[in-house]
C-alpha atoms as a PDB file:
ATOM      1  CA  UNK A   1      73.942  28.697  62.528  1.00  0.00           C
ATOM      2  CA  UNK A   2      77.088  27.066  61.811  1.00  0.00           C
ATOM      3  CA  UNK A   3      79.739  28.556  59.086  1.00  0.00           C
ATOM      4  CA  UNK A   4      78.812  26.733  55.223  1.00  0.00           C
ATOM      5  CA  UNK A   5      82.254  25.063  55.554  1.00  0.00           C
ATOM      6  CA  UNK A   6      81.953  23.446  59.330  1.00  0.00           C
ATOM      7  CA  UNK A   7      78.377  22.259  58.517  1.00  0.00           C
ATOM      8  CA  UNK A   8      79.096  18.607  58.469  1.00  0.00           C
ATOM      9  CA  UNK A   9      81.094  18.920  61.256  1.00  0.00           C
ATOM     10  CA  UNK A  10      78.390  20.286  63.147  1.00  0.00           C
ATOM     11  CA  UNK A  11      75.955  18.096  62.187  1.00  0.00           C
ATOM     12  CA  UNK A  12      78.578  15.239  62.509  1.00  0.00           C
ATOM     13  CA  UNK A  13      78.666  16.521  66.233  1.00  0.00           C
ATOM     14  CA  UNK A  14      75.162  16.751  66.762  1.00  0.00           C
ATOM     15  CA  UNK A  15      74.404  12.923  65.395  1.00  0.00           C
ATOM     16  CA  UNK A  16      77.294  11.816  67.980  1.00  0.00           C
ATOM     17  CA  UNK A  17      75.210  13.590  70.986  1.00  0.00           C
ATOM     18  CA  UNK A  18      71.777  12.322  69.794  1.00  0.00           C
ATOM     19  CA  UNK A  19      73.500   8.898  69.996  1.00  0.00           C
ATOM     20  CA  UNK A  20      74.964   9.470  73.584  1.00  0.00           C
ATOM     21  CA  UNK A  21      71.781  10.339  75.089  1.00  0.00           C
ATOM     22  CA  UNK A  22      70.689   7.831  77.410  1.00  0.00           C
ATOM     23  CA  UNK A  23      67.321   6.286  76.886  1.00  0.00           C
ATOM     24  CA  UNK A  24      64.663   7.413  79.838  1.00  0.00           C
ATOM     25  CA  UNK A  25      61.845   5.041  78.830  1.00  0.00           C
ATOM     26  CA  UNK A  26      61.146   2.311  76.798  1.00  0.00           C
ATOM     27  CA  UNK A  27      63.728   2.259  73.662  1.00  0.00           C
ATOM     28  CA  UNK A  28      61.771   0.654  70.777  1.00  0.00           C
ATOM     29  CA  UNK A  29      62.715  -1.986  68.593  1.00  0.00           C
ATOM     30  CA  UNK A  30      63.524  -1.409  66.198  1.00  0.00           C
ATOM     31  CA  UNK A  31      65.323   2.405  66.980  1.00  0.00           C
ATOM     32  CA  UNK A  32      63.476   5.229  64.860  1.00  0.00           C
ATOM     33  CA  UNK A  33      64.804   5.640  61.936  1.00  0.00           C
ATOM     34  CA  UNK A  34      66.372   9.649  61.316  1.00  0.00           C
ATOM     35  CA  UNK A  35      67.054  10.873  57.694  1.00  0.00           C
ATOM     36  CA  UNK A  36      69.000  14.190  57.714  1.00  0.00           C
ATOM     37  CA  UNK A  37      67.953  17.420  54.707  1.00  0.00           C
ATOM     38  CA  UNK A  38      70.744  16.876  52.735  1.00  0.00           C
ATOM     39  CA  UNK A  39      72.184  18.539  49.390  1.00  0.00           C
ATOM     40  CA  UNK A  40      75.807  18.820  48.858  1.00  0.00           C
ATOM     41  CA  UNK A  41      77.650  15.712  48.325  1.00  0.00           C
ATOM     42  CA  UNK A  42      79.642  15.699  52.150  1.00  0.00           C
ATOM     43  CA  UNK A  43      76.192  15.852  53.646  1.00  0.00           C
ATOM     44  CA  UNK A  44      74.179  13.264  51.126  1.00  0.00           C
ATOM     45  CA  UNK A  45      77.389  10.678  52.302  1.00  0.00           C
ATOM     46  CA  UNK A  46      76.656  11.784  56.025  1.00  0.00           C
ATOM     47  CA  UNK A  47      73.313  10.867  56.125  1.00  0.00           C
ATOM     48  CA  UNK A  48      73.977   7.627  54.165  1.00  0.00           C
ATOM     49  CA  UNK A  49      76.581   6.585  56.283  1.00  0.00           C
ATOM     50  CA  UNK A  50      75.041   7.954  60.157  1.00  0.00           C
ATOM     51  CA  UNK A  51      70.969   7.892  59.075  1.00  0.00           C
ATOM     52  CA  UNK A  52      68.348   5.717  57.421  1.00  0.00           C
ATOM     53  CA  UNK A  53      69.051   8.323  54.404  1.00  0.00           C
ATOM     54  CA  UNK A  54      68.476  11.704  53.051  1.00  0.00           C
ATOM     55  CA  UNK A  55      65.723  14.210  52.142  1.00  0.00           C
ATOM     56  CA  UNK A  56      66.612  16.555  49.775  1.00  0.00           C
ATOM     57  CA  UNK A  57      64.654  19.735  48.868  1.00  0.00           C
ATOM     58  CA  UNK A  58      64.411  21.737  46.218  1.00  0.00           C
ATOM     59  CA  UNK A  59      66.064  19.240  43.859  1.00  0.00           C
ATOM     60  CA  UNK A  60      66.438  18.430  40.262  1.00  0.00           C
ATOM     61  CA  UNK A  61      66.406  14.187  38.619  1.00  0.00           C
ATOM     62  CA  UNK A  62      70.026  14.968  37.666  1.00  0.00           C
ATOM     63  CA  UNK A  63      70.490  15.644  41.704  1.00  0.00           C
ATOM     64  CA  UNK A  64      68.697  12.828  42.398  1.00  0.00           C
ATOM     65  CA  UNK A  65      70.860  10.706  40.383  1.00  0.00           C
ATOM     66  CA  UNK A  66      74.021  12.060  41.371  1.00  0.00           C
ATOM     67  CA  UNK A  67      72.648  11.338  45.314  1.00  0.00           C
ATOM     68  CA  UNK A  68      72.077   8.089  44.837  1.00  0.00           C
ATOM     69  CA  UNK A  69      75.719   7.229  43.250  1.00  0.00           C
ATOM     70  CA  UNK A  70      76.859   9.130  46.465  1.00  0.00           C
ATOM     71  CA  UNK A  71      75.384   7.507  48.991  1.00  0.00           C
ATOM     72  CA  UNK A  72      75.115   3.662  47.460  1.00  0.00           C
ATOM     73  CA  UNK A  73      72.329   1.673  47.326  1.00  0.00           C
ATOM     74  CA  UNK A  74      70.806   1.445  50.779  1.00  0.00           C
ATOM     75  CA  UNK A  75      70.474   3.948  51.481  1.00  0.00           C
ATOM     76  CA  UNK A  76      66.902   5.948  51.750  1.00  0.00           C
ATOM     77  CA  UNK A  77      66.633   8.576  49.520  1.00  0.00           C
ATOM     78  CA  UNK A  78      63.367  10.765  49.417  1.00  0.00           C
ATOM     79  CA  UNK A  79      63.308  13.318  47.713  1.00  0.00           C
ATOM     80  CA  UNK A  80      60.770  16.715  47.449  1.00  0.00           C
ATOM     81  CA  UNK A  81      58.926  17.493  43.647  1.00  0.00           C
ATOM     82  CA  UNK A  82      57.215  20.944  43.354  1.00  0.00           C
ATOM     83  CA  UNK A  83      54.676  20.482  41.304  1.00  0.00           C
ATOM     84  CA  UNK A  84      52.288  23.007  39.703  1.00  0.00           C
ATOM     85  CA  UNK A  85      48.870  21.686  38.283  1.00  0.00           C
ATOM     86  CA  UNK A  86      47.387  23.502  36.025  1.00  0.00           C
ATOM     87  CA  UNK A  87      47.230  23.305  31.686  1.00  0.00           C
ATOM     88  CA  UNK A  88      47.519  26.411  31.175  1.00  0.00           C
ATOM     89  CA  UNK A  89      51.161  26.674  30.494  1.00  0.00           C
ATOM     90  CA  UNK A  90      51.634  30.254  30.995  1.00  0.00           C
ATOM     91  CA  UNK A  91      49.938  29.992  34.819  1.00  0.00           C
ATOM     92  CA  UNK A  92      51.474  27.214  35.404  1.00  0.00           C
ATOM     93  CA  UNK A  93      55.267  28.666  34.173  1.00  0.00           C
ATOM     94  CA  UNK A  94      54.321  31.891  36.017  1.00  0.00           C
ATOM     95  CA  UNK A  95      54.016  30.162  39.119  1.00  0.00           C
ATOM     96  CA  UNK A  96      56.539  27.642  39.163  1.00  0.00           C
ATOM     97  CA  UNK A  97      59.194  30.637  38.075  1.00  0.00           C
ATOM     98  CA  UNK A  98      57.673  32.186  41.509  1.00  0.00           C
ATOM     99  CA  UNK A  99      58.340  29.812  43.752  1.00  0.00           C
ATOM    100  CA  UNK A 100      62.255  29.145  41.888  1.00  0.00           C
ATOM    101  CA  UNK A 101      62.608  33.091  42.587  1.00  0.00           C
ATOM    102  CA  UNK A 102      62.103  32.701  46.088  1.00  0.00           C
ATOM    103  CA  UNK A 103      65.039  30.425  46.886  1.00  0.00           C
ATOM    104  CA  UNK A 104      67.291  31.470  44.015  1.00  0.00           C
ATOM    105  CA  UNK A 105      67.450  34.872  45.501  1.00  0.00           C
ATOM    106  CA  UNK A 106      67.702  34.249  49.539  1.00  0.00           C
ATOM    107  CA  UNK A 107      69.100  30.367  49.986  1.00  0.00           C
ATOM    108  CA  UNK A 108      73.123  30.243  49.552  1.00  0.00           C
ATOM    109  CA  UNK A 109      72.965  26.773  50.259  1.00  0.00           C
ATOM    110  CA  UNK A 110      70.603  26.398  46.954  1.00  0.00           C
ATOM    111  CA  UNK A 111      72.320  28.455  45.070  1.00  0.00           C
ATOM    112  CA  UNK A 112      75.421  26.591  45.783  1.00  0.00           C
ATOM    113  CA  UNK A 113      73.588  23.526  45.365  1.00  0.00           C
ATOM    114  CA  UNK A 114      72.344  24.767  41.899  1.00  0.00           C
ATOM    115  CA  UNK A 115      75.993  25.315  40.605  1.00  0.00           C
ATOM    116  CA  UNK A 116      76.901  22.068  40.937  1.00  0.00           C
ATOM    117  CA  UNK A 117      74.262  20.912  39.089  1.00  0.00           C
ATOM    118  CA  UNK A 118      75.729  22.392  36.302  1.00  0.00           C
ATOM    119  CA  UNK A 119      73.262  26.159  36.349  1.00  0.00           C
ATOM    120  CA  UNK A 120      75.174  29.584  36.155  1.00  0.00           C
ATOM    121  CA  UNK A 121      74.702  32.520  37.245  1.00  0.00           C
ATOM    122  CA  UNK A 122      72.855  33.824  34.972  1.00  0.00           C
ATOM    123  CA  UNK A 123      69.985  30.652  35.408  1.00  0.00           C
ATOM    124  CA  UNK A 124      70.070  32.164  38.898  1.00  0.00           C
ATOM    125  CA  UNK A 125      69.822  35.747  38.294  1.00  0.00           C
ATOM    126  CA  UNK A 126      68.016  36.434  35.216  1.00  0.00           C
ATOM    127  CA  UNK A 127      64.643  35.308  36.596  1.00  0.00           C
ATOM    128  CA  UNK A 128      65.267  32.219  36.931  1.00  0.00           C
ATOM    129  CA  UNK A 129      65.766  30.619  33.956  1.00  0.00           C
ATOM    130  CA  UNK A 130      63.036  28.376  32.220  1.00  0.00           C
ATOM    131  CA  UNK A 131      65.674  25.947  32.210  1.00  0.00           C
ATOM    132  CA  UNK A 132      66.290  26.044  35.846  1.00  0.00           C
ATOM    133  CA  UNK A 133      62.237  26.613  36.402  1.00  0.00           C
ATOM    134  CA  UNK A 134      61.731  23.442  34.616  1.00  0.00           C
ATOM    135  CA  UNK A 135      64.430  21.286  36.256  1.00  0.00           C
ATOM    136  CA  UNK A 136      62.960  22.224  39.276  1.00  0.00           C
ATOM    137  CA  UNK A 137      59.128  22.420  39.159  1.00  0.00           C
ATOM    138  CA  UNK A 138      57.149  19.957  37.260  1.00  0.00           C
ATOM    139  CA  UNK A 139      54.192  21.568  35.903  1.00  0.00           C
ATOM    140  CA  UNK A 140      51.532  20.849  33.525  1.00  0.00           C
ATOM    141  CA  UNK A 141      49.162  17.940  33.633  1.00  0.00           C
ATOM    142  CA  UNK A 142      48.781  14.976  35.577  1.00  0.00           C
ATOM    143  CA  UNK A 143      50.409  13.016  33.173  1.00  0.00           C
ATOM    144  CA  UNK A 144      53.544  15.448  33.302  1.00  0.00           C
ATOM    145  CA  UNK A 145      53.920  15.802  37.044  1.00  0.00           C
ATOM    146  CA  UNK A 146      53.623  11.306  36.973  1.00  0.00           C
ATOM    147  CA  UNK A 147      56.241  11.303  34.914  1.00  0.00           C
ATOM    148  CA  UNK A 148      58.796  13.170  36.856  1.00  0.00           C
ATOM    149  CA  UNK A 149      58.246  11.522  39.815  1.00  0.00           C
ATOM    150  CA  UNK A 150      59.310   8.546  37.571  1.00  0.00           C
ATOM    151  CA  UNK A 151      61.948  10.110  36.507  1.00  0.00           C
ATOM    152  CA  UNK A 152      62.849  10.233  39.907  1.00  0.00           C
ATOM    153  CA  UNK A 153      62.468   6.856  40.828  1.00  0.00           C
ATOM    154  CA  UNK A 154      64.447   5.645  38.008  1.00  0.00           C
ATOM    155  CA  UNK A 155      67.238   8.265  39.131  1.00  0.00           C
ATOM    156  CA  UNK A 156      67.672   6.039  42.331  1.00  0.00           C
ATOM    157  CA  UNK A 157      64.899   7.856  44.622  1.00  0.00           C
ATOM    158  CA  UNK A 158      63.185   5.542  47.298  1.00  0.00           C
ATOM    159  CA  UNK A 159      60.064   8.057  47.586  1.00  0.00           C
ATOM    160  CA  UNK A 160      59.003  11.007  45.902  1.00  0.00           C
ATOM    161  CA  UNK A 161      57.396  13.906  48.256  1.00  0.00           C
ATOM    162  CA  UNK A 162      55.154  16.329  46.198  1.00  0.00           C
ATOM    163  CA  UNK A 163      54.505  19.648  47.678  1.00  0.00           C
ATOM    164  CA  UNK A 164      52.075  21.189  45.511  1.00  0.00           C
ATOM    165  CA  UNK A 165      52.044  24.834  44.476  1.00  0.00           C
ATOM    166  CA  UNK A 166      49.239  27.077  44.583  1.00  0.00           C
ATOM    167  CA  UNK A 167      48.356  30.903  43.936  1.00  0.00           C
ATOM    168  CA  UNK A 168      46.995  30.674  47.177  1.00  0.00           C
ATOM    169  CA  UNK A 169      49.411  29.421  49.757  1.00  0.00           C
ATOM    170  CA  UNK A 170      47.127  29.917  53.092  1.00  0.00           C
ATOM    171  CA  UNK A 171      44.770  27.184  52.129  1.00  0.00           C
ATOM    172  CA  UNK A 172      45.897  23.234  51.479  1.00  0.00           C
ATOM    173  CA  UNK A 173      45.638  22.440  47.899  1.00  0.00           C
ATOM    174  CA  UNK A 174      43.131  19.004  48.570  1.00  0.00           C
ATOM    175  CA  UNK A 175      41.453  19.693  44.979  1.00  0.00           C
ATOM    176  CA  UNK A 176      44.868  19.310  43.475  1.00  0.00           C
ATOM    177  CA  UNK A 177      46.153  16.644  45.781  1.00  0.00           C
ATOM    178  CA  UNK A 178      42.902  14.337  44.847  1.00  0.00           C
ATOM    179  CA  UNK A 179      43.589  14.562  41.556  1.00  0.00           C
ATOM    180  CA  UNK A 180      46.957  13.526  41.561  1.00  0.00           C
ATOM    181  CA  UNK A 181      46.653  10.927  44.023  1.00  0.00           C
ATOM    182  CA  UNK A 182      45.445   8.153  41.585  1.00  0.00           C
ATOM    183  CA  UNK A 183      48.295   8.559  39.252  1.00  0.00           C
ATOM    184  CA  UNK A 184      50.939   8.682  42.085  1.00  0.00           C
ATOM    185  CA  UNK A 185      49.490   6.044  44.466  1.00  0.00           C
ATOM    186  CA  UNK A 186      51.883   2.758  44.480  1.00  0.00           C
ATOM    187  CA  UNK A 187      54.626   3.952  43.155  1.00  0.00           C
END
């Protein structure tokens, strides 16, 4: 894995070779498009200028926002929403502060990205944060989780992934994904 500070490079490398590679077979019209996992701001204006856009992870609106004025209007930005459903406030906190934990204490890179979203240290550390939780996660009801990914769209997003959070991550969450599906169809 390449050093934090020669990541772009890398990647700017890697892009050039894809490019190069002659075509074996039929090359389709038009070309595929390719959106890179981007965060930071050098890599959100990489993919906007070298792919179809970005796909950031583990993202806040205000991120969204700020990835949009980066990368310009054409750009394709879609970005990932965790999403806890469930009421019950406390569960639903409880498991969305869970799933913060988990990158907040192993993922530089979202750590990093997390600090210049304006978080400190002690957002990071001390839990996380409901603050950070909550910029993160949307949890709650239907109506909640429908109007982040709003949120998001108004912040500039082009699509809004949802990756829905369970307390059991071996098994697909279809009860929670039919439930949301008529309030986030046609968006």
């Amino acid at each position: 894995m390449p050093a934090p500070t020669r990541a772009v490079g890398t990647l700017r490398t890697y892009l050039d070779s894809m490019d190069a590679v002659p075509a074996h077979g039929p090359v389709p019209t038009p070309p595929p498009r390719r959106l890179l996992a981007a965060l930071g701001p050098k890599m959100l204006k990489l993919a906007a200028e070298r792919t179809w856009g970005a796909h950031p992870y583990f993202v806040s609106v205000d991120h969204t926002a700020k990835a949009r004025e980066l990368m310009g209007p054409d750009a394709y930005l879609a970005v990932e929403q965790a999403v806890v459903l469930d009421p019950d406030p406390t569960r639903a906190r409880a498991l969305a502060t869970a799933h913060v934990h988990g990158y907040t204490t192993s993922a530089a890179h979202q750590q990093a990205n997390i600090r210049r979203l304006g978080f400190t240290d002690a957002d990071i550390t001390g839990g996380p944060s409901p603050r950070l939780v909550d910029a993160i996660v949307a949890h709650g009801t239907v109506e909640s989780i429908q109007a982040r990914v709003e949120d998001h769209l108004k912040a500039g997003a082009n699509h809004v992934s949802i990756q829905v959070l369970t307390d059991n991550p071996t098994e697909l969450p279809m009860p929670e994904w039919q439930e949301l599906a008529p309030a986030l169809l046609h968006r």
